[in-house]
Protein backbone atom coordinates (compact mmCIF):
# COMPACT_ATOMS: atom_id res chain seq x y z
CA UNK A 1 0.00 0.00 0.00
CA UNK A 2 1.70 3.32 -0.96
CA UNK A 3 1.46 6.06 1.96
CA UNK A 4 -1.42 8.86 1.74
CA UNK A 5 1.01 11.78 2.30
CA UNK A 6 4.32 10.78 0.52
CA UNK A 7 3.18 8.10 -2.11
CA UNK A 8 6.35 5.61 -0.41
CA UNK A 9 5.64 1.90 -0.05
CA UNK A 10 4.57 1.31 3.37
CA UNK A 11 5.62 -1.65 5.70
CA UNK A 12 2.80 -4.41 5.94
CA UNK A 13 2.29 -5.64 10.25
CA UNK A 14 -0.38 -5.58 12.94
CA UNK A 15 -0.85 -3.22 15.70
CA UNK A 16 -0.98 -4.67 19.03
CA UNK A 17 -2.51 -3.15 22.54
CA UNK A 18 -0.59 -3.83 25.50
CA UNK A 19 -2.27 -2.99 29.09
CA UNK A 20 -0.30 -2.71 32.34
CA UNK A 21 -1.39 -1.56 35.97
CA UNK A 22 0.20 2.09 34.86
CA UNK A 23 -0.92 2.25 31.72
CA UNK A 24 -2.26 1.00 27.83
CA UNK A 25 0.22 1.47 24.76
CA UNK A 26 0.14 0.39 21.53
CA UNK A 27 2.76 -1.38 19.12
CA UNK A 28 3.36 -1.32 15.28
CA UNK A 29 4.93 -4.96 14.15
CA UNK A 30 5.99 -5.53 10.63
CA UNK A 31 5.17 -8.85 8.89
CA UNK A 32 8.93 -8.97 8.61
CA UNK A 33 9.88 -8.11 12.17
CA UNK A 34 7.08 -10.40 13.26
CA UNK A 35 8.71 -13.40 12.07
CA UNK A 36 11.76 -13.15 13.61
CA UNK A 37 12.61 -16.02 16.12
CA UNK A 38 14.21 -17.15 19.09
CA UNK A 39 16.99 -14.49 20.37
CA UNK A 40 16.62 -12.37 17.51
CA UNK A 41 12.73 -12.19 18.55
CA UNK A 42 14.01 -10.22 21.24
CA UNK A 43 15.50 -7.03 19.75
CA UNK A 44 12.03 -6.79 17.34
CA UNK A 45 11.61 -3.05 15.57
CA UNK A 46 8.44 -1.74 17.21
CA UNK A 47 6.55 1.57 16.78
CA UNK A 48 4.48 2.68 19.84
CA UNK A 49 1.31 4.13 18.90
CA UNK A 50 -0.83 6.21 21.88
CA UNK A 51 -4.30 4.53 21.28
CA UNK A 52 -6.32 1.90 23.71
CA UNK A 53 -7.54 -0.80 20.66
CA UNK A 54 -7.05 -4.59 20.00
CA UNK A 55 -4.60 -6.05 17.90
CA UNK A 56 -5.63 -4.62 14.27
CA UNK A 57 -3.85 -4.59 10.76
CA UNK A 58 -1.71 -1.46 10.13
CA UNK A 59 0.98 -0.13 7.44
CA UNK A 60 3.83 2.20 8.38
CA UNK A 61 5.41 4.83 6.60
CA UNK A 62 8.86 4.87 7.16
CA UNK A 63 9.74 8.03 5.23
CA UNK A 64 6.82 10.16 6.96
CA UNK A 65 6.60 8.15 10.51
CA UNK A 66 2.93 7.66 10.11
CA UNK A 67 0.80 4.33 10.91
CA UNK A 68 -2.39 3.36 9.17
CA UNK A 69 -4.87 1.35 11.17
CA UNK A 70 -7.57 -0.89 9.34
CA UNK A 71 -10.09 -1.22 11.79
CA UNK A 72 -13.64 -2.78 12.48
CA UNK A 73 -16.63 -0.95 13.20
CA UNK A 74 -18.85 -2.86 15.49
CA UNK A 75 -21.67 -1.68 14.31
């Protein structure tokens, strides 16, 4: 998918909520940083995203720093 702002190719991953007693974040994981194993699992590229969601399918932007979410409406 090319990016909205810039036209660049944008990274293909999920976005995933993570909720703590101090707090909810939210994590951009490319399809490629997603299958990385083992050690190497460890020292994953993430992009933290400030919204309270479940995991959902997303593309980054590298060039512009921007996430796109694809998400359900319950409706």
């Amino acid at each position: 998918m090319k990016c909205l702002d810039c036209g660049l190719e944008m990274e293909e991953g999920i976005v995933i909520a993570y909720s703590l007693a101090f707090g909810v974040w939210n994590e951009f994981i490319s399809k490629k940083e997603a299958e990385k194993k083992g050690f190497k699992a460890m020292f994953r590229k993430t992009i933290t995203i400030p919204l309270k969601m479940e995991e959902q399918k997303a593309w980054h932007c590298p060039n512009c720093k921007k996430v796109l979410m694809w998400v359900d409406s319950k409706e």
